[in-house]
Protein backbone atom coordinates (compact mmCIF):
# COMPACT_ATOMS: atom_id res chain seq x y z
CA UNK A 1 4.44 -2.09 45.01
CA UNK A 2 1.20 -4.22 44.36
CA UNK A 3 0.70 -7.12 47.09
CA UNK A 4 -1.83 -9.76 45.40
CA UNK A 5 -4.95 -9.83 46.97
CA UNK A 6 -4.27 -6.99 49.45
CA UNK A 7 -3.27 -3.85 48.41
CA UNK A 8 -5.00 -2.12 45.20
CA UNK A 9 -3.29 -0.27 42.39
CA UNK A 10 -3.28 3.82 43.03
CA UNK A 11 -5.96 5.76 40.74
CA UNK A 12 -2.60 7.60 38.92
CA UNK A 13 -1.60 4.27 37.89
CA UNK A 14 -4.60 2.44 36.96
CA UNK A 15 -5.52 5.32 34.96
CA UNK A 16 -2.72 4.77 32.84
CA UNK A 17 -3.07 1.47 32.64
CA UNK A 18 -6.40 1.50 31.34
CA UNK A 19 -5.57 4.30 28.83
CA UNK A 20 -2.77 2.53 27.57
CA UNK A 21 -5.15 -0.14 26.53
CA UNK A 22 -7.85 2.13 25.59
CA UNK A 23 -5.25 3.63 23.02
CA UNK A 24 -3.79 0.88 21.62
CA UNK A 25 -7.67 -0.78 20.86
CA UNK A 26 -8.54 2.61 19.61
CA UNK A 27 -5.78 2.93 17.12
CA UNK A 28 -6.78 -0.57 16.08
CA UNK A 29 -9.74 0.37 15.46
CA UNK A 30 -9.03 3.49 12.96
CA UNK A 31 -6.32 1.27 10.69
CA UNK A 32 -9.29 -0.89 10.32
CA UNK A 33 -11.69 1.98 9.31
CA UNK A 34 -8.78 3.45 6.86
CA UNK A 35 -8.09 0.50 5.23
CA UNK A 36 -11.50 -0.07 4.21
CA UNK A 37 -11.83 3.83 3.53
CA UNK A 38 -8.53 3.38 1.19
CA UNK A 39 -10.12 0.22 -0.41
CA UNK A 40 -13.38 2.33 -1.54
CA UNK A 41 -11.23 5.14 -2.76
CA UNK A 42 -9.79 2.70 -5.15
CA UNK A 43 -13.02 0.96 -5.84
CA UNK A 44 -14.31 4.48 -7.07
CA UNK A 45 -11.42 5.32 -8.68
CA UNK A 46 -11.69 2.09 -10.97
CA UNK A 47 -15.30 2.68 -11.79
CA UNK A 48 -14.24 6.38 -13.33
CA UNK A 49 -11.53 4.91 -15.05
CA UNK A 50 -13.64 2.52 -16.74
CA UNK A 51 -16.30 5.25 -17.57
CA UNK A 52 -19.04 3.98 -14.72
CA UNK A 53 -19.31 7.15 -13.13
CA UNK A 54 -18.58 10.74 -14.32
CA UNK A 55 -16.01 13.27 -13.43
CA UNK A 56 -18.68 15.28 -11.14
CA UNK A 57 -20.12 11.78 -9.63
CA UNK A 58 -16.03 10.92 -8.91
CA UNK A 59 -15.88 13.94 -7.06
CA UNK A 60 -18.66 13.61 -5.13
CA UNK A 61 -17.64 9.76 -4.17
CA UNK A 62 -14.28 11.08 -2.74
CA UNK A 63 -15.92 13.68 -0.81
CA UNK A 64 -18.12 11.25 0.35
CA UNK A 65 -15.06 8.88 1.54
CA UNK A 66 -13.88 11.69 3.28
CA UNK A 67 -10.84 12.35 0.88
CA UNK A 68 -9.45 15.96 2.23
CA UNK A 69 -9.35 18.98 -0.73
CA UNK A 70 -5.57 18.45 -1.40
CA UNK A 71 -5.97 14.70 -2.09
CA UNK A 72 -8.84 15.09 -3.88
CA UNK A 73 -6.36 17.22 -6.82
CA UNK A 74 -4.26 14.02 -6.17
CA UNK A 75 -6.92 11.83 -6.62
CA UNK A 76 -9.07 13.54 -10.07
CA UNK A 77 -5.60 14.28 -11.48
CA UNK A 78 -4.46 10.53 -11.08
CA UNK A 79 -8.02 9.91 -12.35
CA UNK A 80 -7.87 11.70 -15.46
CA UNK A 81 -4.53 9.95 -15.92
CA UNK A 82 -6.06 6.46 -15.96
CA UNK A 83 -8.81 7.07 -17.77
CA UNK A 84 -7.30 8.45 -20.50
CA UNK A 85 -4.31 5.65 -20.71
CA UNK A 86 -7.39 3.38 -20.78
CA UNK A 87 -8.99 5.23 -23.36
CA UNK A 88 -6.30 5.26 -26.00
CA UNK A 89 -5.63 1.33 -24.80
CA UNK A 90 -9.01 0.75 -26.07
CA UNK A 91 -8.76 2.35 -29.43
CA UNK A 92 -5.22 1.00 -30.13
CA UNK A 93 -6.94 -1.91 -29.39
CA UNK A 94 -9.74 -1.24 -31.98
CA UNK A 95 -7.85 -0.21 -34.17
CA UNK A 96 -5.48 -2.72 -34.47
CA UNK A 97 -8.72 -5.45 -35.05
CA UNK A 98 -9.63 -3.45 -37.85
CA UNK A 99 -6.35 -4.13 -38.97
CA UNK A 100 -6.39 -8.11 -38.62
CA UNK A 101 -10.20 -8.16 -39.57
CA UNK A 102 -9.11 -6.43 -42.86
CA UNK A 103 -11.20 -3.34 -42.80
CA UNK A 104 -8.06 -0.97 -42.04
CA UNK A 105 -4.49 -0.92 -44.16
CA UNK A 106 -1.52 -0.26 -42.43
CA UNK A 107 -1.07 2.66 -43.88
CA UNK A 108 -4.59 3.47 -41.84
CA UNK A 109 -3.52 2.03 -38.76
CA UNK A 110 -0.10 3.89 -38.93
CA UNK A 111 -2.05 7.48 -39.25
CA UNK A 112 -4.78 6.83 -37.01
CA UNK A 113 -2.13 6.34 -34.64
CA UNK A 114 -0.32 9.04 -35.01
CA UNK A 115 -3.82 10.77 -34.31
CA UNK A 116 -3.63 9.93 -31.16
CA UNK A 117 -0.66 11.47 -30.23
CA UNK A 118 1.65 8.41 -29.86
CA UNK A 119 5.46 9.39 -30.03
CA UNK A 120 6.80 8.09 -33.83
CA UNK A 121 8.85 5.20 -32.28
CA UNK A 122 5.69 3.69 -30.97
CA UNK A 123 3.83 4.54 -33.63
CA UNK A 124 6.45 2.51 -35.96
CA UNK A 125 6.94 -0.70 -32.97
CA UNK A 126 2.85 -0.97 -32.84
CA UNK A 127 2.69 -1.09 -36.79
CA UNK A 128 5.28 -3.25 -37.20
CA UNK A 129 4.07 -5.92 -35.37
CA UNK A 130 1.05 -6.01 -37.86
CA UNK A 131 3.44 -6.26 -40.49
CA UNK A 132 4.87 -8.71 -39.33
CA UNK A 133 1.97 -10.64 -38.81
CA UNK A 134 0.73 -9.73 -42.40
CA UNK A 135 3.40 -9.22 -44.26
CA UNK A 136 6.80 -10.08 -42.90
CA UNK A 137 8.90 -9.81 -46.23
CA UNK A 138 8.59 -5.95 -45.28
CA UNK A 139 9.61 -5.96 -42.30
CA UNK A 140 12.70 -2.87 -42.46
CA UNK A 141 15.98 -4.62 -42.03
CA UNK A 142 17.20 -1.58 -39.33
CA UNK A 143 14.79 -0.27 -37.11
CA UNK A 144 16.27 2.93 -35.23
CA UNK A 145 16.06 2.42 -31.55
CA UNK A 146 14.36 5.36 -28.92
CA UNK A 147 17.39 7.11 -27.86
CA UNK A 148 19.06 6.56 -24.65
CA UNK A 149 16.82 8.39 -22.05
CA UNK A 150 18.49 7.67 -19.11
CA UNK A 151 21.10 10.25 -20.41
CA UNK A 152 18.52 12.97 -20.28
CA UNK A 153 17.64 15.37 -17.47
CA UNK A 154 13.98 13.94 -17.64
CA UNK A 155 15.51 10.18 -17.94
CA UNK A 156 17.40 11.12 -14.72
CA UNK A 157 14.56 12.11 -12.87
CA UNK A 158 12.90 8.95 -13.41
CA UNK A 159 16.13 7.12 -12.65
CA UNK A 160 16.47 8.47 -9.40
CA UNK A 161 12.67 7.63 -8.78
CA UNK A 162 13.46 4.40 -9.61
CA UNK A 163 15.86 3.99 -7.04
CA UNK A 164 14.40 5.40 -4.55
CA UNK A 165 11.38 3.08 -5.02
CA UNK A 166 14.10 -0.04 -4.98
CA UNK A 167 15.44 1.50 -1.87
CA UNK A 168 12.14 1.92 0.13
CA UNK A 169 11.01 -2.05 -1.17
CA UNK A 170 8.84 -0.61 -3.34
CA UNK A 171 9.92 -2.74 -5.95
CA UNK A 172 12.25 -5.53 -6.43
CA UNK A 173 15.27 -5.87 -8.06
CA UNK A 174 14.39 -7.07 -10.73
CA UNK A 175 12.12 -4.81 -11.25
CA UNK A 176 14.64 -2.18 -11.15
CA UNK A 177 16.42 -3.20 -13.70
CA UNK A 178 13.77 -3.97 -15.60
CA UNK A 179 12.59 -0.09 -15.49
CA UNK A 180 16.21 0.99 -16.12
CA UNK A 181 16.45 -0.97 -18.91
CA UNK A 182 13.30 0.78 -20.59
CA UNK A 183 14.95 4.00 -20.74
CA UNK A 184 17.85 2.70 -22.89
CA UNK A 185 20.62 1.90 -20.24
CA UNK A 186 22.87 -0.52 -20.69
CA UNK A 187 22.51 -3.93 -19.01
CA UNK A 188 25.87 -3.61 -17.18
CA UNK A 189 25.01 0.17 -16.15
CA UNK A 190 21.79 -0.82 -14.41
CA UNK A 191 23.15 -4.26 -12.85
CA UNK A 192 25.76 -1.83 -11.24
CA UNK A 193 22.87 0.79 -9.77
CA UNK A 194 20.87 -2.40 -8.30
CA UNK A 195 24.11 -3.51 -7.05
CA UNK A 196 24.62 -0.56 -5.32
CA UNK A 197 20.94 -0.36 -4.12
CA UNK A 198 21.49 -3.77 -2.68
CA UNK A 199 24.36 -2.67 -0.84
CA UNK A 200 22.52 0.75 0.75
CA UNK A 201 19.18 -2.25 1.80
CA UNK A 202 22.11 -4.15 3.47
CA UNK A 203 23.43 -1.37 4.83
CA UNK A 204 19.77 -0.16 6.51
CA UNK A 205 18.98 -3.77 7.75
CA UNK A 206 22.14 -3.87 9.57
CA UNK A 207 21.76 -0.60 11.32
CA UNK A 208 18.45 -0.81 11.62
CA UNK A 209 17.52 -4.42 13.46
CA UNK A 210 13.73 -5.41 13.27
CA UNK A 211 12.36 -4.53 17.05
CA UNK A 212 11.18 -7.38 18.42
CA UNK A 213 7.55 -6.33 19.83
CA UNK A 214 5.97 -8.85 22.94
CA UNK A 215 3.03 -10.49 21.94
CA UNK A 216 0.64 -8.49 23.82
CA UNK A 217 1.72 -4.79 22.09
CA UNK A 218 0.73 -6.41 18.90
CA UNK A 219 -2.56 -5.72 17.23
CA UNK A 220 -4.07 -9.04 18.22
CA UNK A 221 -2.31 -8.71 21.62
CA UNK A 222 -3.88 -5.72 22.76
CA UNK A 223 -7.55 -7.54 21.78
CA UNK A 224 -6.63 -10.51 23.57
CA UNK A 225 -5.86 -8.48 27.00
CA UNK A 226 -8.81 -6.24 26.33
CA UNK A 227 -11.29 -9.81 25.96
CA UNK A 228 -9.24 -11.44 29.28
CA UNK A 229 -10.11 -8.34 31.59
CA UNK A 230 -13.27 -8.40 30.09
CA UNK A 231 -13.52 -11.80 31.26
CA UNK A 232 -12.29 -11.10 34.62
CA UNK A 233 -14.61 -8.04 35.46
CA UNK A 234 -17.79 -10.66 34.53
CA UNK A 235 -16.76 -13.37 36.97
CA UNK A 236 -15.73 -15.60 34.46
CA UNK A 237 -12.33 -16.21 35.26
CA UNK A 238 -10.46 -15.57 38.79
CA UNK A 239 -7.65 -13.85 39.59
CA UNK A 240 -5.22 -16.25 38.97
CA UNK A 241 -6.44 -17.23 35.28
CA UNK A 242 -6.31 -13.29 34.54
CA UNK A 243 -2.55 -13.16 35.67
CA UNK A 244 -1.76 -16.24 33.72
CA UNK A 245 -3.31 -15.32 30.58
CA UNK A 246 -1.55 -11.99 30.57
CA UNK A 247 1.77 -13.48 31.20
CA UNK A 248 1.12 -15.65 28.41
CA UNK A 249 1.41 -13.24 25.83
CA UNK A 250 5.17 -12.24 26.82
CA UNK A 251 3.86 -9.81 29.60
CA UNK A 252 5.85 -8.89 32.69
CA UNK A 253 5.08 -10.44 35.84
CA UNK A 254 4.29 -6.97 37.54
CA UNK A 255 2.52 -5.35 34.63
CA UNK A 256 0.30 -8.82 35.07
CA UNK A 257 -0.15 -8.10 38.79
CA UNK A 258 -0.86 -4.50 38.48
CA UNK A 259 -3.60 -4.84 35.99
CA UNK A 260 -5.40 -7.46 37.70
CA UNK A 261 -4.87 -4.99 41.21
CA UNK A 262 -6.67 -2.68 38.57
CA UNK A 263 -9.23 -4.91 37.86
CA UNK A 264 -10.27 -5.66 41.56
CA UNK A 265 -10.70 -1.87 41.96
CA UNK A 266 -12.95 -2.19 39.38
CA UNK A 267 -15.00 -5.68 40.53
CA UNK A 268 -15.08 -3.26 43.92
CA UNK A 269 -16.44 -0.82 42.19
CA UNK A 270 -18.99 -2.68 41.04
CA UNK A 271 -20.13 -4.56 44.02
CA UNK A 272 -20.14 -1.55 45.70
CA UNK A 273 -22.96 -0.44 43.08
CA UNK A 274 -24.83 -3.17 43.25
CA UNK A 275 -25.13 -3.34 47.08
């Protein structure tokens, strides 16, 4: 047991303590350095999506950002993915002002669409809406409808993706149904599946309870204790002020008392060198 003022922490112990710290700082430290890492990786991916940089100059960008060899497949595949959604964005796009501009029928716009590979329902939804903006008397009185996809093994996959990004709060549920919705489910079908996504949340919260984490574990904890002994070991506050300050943030009384035992081994220390 630590006696203030008299009796000074063993080496085992204050060892520990000051790993403990050294740790939690440490770890601090890298999420810091990732999330600016991840934030890069996303700035480059944006500039090859909108054509700034070529596929060898992407690579090289990653490997740069210290992306490992199995998310860099990840990353040029997911890459390849944007830029070409961008890329037929940006000639529907074109297309459809030669359209309104009057250089390009519909007739035109409905082939060079289907020259880009669109599936014949969007094909027909992207051409009627110049239609109707043109010429609404022939508009088609019955439009067939995509079919219902979430009756499909491939509409099931994405169904159960669906969920399971609802049921990690990856999305809300609104969203959910939203997405469900899109692949031709009926309304009171995918009300039911958020329902019962609701219920499995519900269920989580209640067996999982939020921990409750003292103030000095936290991030901004673990700097504050770090700046106090820092404090302490330069003279600049006593003993007392140490203890106080670490009690403070939701620290026990003989964690408090052992650190600042630690921290007179260290002022020792110290003097010890200097004399």
């Amino acid at each position: 047991m630590v006696k203030k003022g008299t009796e000074l922490v063993p080496a085992a112990i204050s060892d520990k303590i000051d790993t403990y710290f050294a740790l939690g700082l440490a770890r601090l430290r890298e999420a810091k350095v990732e999330s600016v890492r991840r934030g890069r990786i996303g700035t480059a991916r944006t500039r090859f999506r909108e054509g700034f940089t070529t596929e060898p100059q992407f690579i090289q960008e990653l490997q740069l950002l210290r992306v490992s060899d199995e998310e860099l497949d990840l990353e040029l595949a997911a890459g390849r993915l944007d830029y070409a959604t961008d890329y037929l964005r940006d000639l529907i796009a074109a297309y459809r002002d030669a359209v309104r501009k009057g250089n390009l029928s519909i007739d035109g716009y409905r082939e060079r669409l289907s020259q880009l590979g669109l599936v014949p329902e969007r094909v027909m939804g992207y051409v009627l809406r110049e239609v109707a903006r043109v010429r609404p008397g022939e508009l088609p009185s019955v439009i067939g409808p995509p079919g219902e996809i979430y009756l499909t093994d491939e509409g099931k996959v994405i169904t159960d993706t669906i969920r399971r990004r609802r049921q990690k709060e990856l999305m809300s549920r609104d969203e959910e149904i939203a997405s469900l919705l899109e692949l031709g489910m009926p309304v009171s079908y995918a009300e039911a599946i958020a329902d019962n996504d609701d219920s499995r949340l519900a269920e989580r919260e209640e067996i999982e309870p939020e921990k409750i984490i003292p103030a000095y574990e936290t991030d901004d904890g673990r700097v504050k204790v770090d700046t106090i002994r820092r404090e302490r070991r330069k003279k600049i506050i006593t003993r007392e002020k140490e203890i106080t300050s670490l009690t403070a943030l939701e620290m026990p009384d003989w964690f408090a008392e052992a650190i600042a035992a630690n921290d007179d081994v260290r002022l020792a220390e110290k003097l010890g060198e200097e004399s």
